[in-house]
Protein backbone atom coordinates (compact mmCIF):
# COMPACT_ATOMS: atom_id res chain seq x y z
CA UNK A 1 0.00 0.00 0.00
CA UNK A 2 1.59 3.67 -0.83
CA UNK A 3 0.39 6.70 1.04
CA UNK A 4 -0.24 9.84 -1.23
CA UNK A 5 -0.01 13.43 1.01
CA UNK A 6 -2.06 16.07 -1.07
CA UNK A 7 -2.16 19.81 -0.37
CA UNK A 8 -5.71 21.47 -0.87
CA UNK A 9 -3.88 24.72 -1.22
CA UNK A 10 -7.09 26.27 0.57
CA UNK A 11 -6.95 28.91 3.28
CA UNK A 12 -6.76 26.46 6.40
CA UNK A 13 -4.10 24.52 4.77
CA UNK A 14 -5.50 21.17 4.92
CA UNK A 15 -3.79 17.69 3.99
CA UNK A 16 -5.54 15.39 2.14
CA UNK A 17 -4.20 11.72 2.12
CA UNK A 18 -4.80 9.02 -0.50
CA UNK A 19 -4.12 4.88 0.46
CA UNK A 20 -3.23 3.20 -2.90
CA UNK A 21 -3.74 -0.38 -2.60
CA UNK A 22 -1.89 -3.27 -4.89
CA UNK A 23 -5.48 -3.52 -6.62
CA UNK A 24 -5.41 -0.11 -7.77
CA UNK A 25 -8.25 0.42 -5.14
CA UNK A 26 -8.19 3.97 -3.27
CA UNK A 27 -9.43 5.31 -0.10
CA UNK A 28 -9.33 8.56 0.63
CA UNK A 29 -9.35 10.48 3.77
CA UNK A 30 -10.75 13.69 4.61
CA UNK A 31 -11.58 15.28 1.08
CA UNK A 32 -11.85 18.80 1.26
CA UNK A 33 -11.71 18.93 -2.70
CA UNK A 34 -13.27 16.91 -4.83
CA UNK A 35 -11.29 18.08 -7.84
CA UNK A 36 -7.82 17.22 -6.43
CA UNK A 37 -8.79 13.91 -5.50
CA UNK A 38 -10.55 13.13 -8.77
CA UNK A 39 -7.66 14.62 -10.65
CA UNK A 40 -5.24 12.21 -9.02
CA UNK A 41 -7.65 9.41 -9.16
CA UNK A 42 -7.91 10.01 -12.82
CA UNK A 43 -3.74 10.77 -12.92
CA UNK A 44 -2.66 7.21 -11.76
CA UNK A 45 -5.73 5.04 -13.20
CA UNK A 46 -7.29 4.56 -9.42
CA UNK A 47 -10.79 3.32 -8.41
CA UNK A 48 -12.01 5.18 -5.30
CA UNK A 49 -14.06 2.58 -3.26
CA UNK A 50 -14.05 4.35 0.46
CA UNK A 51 -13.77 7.93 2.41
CA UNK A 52 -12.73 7.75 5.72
CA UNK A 53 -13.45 10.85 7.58
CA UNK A 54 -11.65 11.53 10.87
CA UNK A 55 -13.78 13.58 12.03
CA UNK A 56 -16.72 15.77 11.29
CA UNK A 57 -15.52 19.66 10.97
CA UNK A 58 -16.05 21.16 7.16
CA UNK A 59 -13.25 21.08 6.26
CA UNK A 60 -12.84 17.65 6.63
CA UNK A 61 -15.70 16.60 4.57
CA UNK A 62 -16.66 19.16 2.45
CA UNK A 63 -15.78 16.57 -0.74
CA UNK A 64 -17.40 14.24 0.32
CA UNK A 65 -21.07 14.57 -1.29
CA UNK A 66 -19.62 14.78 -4.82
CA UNK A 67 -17.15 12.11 -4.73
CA UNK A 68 -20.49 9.50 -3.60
CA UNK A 69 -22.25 10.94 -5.97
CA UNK A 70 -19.40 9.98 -8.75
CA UNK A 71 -18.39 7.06 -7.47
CA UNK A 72 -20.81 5.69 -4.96
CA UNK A 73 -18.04 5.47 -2.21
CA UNK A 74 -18.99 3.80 0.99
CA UNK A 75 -18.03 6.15 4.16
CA UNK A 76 -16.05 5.55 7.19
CA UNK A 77 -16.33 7.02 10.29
CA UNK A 78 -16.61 7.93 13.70
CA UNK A 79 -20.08 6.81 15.81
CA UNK A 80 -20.76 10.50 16.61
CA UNK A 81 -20.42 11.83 13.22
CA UNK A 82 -23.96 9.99 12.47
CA UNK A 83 -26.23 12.98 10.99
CA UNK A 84 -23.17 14.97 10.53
CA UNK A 85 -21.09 13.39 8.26
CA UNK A 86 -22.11 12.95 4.49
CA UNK A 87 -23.07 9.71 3.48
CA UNK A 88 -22.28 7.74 6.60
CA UNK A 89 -22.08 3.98 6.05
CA UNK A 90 -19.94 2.53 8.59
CA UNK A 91 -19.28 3.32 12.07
CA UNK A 92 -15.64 2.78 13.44
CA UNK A 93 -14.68 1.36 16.42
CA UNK A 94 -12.02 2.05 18.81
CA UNK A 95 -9.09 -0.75 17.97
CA UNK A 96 -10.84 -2.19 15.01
CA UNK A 97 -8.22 -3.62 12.62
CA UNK A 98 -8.86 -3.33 9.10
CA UNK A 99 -6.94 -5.67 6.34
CA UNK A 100 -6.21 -3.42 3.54
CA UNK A 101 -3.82 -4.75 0.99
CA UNK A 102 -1.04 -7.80 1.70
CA UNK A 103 0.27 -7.64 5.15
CA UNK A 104 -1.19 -4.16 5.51
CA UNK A 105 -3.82 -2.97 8.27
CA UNK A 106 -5.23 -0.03 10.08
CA UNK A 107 -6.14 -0.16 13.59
CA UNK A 108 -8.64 2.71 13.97
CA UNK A 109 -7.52 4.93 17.03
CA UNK A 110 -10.07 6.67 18.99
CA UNK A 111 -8.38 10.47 19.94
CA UNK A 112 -11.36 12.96 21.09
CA UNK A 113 -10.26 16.62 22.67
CA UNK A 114 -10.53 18.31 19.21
CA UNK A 115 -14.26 17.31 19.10
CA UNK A 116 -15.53 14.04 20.84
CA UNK A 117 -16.21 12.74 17.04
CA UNK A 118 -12.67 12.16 16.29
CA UNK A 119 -10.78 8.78 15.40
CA UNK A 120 -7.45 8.18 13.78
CA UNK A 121 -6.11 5.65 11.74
CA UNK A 122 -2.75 3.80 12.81
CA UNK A 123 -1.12 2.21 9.26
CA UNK A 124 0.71 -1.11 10.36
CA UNK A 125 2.81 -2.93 7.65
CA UNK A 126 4.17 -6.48 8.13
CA UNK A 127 3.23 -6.07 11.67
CA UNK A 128 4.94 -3.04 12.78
CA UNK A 129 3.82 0.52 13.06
CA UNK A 130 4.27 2.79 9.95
CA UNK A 131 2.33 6.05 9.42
CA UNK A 132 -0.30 7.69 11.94
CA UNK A 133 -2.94 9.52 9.99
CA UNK A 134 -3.88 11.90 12.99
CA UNK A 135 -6.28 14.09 11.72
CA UNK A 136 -6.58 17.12 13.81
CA UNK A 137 -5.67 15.71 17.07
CA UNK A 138 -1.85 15.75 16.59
CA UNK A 139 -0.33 18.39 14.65
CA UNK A 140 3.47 18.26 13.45
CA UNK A 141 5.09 20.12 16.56
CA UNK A 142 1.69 21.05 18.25
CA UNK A 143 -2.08 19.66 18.67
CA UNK A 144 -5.65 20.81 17.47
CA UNK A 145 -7.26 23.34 19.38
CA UNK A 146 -10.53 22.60 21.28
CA UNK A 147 -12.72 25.81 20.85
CA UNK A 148 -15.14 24.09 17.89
CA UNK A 149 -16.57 21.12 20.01
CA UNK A 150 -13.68 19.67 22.23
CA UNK A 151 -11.90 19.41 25.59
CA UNK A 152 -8.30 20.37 26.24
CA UNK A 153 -7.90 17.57 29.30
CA UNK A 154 -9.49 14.88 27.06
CA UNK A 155 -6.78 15.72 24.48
CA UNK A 156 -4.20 15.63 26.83
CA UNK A 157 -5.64 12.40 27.61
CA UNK A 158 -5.87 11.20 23.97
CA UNK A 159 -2.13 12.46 22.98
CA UNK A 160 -0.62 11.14 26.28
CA UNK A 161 -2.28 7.65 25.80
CA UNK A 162 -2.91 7.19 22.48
CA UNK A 163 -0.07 8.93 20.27
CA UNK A 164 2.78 9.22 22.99
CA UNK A 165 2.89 5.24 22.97
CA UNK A 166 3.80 4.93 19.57
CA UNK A 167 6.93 4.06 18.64
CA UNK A 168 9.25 6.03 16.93
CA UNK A 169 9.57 5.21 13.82
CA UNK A 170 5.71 5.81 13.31
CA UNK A 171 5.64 9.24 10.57
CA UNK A 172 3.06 11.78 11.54
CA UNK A 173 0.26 12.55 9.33
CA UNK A 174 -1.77 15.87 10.03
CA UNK A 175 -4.53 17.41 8.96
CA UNK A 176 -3.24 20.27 8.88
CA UNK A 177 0.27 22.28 7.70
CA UNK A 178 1.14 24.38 10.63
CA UNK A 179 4.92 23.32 10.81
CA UNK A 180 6.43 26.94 10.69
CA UNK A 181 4.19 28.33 13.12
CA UNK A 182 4.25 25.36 15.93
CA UNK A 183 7.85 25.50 15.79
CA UNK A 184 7.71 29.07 16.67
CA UNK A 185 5.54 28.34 19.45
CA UNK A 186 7.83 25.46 20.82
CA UNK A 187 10.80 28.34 20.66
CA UNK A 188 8.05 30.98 22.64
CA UNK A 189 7.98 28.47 25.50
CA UNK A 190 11.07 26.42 25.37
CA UNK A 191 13.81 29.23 23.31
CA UNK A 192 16.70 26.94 24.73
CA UNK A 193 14.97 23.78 22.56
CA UNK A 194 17.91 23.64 19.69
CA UNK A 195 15.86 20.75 17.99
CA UNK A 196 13.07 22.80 16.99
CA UNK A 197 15.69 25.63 16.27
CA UNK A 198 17.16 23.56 14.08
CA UNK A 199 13.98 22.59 12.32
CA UNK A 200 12.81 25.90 11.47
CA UNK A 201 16.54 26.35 10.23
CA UNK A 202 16.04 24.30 7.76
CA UNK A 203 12.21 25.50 6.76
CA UNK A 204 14.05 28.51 5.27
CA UNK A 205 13.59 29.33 1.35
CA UNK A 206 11.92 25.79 1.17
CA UNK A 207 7.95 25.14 0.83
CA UNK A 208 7.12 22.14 3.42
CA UNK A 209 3.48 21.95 0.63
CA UNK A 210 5.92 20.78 -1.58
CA UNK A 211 8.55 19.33 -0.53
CA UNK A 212 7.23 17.20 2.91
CA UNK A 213 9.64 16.26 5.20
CA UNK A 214 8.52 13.11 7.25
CA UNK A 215 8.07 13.88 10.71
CA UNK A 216 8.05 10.82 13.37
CA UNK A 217 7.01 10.45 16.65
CA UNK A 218 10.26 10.18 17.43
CA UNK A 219 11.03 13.90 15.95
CA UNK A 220 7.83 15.12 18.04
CA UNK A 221 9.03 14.24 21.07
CA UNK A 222 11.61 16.73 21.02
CA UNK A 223 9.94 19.32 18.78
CA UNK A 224 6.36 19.46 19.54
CA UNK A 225 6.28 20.99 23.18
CA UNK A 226 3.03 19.25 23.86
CA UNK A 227 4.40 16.08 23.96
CA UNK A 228 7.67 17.82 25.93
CA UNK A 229 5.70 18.12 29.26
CA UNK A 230 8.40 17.23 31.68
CA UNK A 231 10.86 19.89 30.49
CA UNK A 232 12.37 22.32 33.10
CA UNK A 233 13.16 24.79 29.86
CA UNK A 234 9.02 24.67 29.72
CA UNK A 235 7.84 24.47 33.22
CA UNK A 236 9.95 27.68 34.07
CA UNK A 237 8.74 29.40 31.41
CA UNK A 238 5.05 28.82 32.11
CA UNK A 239 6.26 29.39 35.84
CA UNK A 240 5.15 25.74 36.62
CA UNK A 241 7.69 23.77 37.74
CA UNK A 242 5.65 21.51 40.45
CA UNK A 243 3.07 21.07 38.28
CA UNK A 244 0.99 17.83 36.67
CA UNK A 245 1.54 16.98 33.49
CA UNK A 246 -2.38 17.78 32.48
CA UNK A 247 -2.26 20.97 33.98
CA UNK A 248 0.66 21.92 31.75
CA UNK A 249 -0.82 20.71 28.57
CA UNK A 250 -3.73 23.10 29.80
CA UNK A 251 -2.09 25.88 30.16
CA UNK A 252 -0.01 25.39 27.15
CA UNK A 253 -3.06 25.08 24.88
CA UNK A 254 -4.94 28.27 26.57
CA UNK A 255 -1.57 29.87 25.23
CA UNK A 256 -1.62 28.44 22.49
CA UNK A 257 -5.47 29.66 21.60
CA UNK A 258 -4.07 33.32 22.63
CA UNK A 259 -0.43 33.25 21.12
C-alpha cells in the first residue's frame, strides 16, 4: 500500500491523504476537494471505493457529497459523526483492525479533545507501526485546538495515551500544515529547545506543501512541546515547575489559543 499526502492549497491549509492499494483500489481520507482527488484518481488510473473521515468539521468533509455521488463510495467514520457526516455507512470502532492490501492494516484509534467525534487511523505494515494519519488531534510540533466542540484535558488524555505510545519510527500525518508556526511556538515556550531551532533552520527558502519532510514520533518528542511536558526549559517558562503533566498541557493550549 503507498500513502499519497495532497495539499488542498485552501486557506486552512488542509492535507488530504490518498491509500493506494496493490489492486489499484483507493481510499481517501478527509476530502476537502473533490477536484484534487478526482484529478489524481484520474492521474494514476485509481478506483475510489471508500472515504474515511476523521472527524466531522467542514473542512474535513466538504468533498465528500460529490465524490459519492461519482463514485458511490462507501463512508467511514466515527459513531458521533452519524447525521453529521455525508453519506455515513460505517461506524468505526475504537481498535478495530482493518486488512487493507497484503500484510497491511489499520487499527482505527479513537483520539477525542478536538471534538468528541474524532478517530485516527494507525497504518501497520508487516506487523509493525508505519504512518499515523492523525487528523486534527496531533499536529506536526503542536495539537488541534478545542474551541469548535472539544476538551483540552481529554486531548491531553488522547495524545498522552494514544499517540505518545507509539513508537518512533511511526511518521506523523496531520490534517493540517502548521509546521512553521508550531515550531515558533515550541521556541516561545522552550527558546533553549535547539531541535526545533534547528527545524525551522532548515524551513528557510523551502515550501514544506511541496517538498514534505517526514516527521516521526520520534522527531515530536523533542519538537512538539506538547508532547515535551516534563521539560524544566518549559515548566519555568510557564512558571510551573511543580506542576501535573495535564495541567501543563492546559495551560499550554490556553496559550496556544491566545499566542
Amino acid at each position: 500500500m503507498k500513502i499519497h499526502q495532497i495539499y488542498t492549497k485552501s486557506f486552512m491549509r488542509n492535507w488530504n491523504y490518498i491509500f493506494e492499494l496493490s489492486n489499484s483500489d483507493a481510499i481517501v481520507i478527509d476530502p476537502l476537494d473533490d477536484v484534487l482527488i478526482n484529478e489524481f484518481v484520474d492521474k494514476n488510473s485509481l478506483n475510489l471505493k471508500t472515504i474515511i473521515n476523521t472527524h466531522e468539521h467542514f473542512d474535513h468533509i466538504q468533498g465528500n457529497q460529490a465524490l459519492i455521488d461519482q463514485y458511490g463510495c462507501d463512508v467511514w467514520s466515527h459513531k458521533n459523526c452519524i447525521d453529521k457526516v455525508p453519506g455515513l455507512s460505517r461506524i468505526l470502532e475504537e481498535g478495530e483492525i482493518i486488512e487493507l492490501d497484503t500484510a497491511c492494516k489499520i487499527k482505527v484509534l479513537e483520539t477525542p479533545g478536538h471534538t468528541f467525534s474524532h478517530l485516527s487511523l494507525l497504518v501497520i505494515s508487516h506487523d509493525l507501526q508505519e504512518a499515523v494519519i492523525a487528523g486534527d488531534a496531533l499536529f506536526n510540533a503542536g495539537v488541534g485546538n478545542c474551541r469548535n466542540g472539544g476538551d483540552p484535558e481529554t486531548l491531553y488524555q488522547t495524545i498522552s495515551k494514544q499517540f505518545c505510545i507509539l513508537d518512533d519510527s511511526v511518521v506523523v500525518y496531520p490534517g493540517h500544515e502548521y509546521l512553521e508556526n508550531n515550531l515558533k511556538f515550541t521556541l516561545s515556550v522552550e527558546p533553549d529547545n535547539i531541535d526545533a531551532a534547528e527545524w525551522l533552520n532548515d524551513l528557510k527558502g523551502t515550501d514544506p506543501t511541496s517538498n514534505f519532510r517526514p516527521i516521526t514520533i520520534g522527531d515530536e518528542r523533542k519538537i512538539n512541546t506538547f508532547m515535551r511536558l516534563d521539560s524544566i526549559s518549559l515548566r519555568s517558562n510557564l512558571g510551573m515547575l511543580d506542576a501535573s503533566d495535564k495541567d501543563i498541557f492546559i495551560a499550554l493550549r490556553e496559550r496556544r489559543d491566545n499566542w
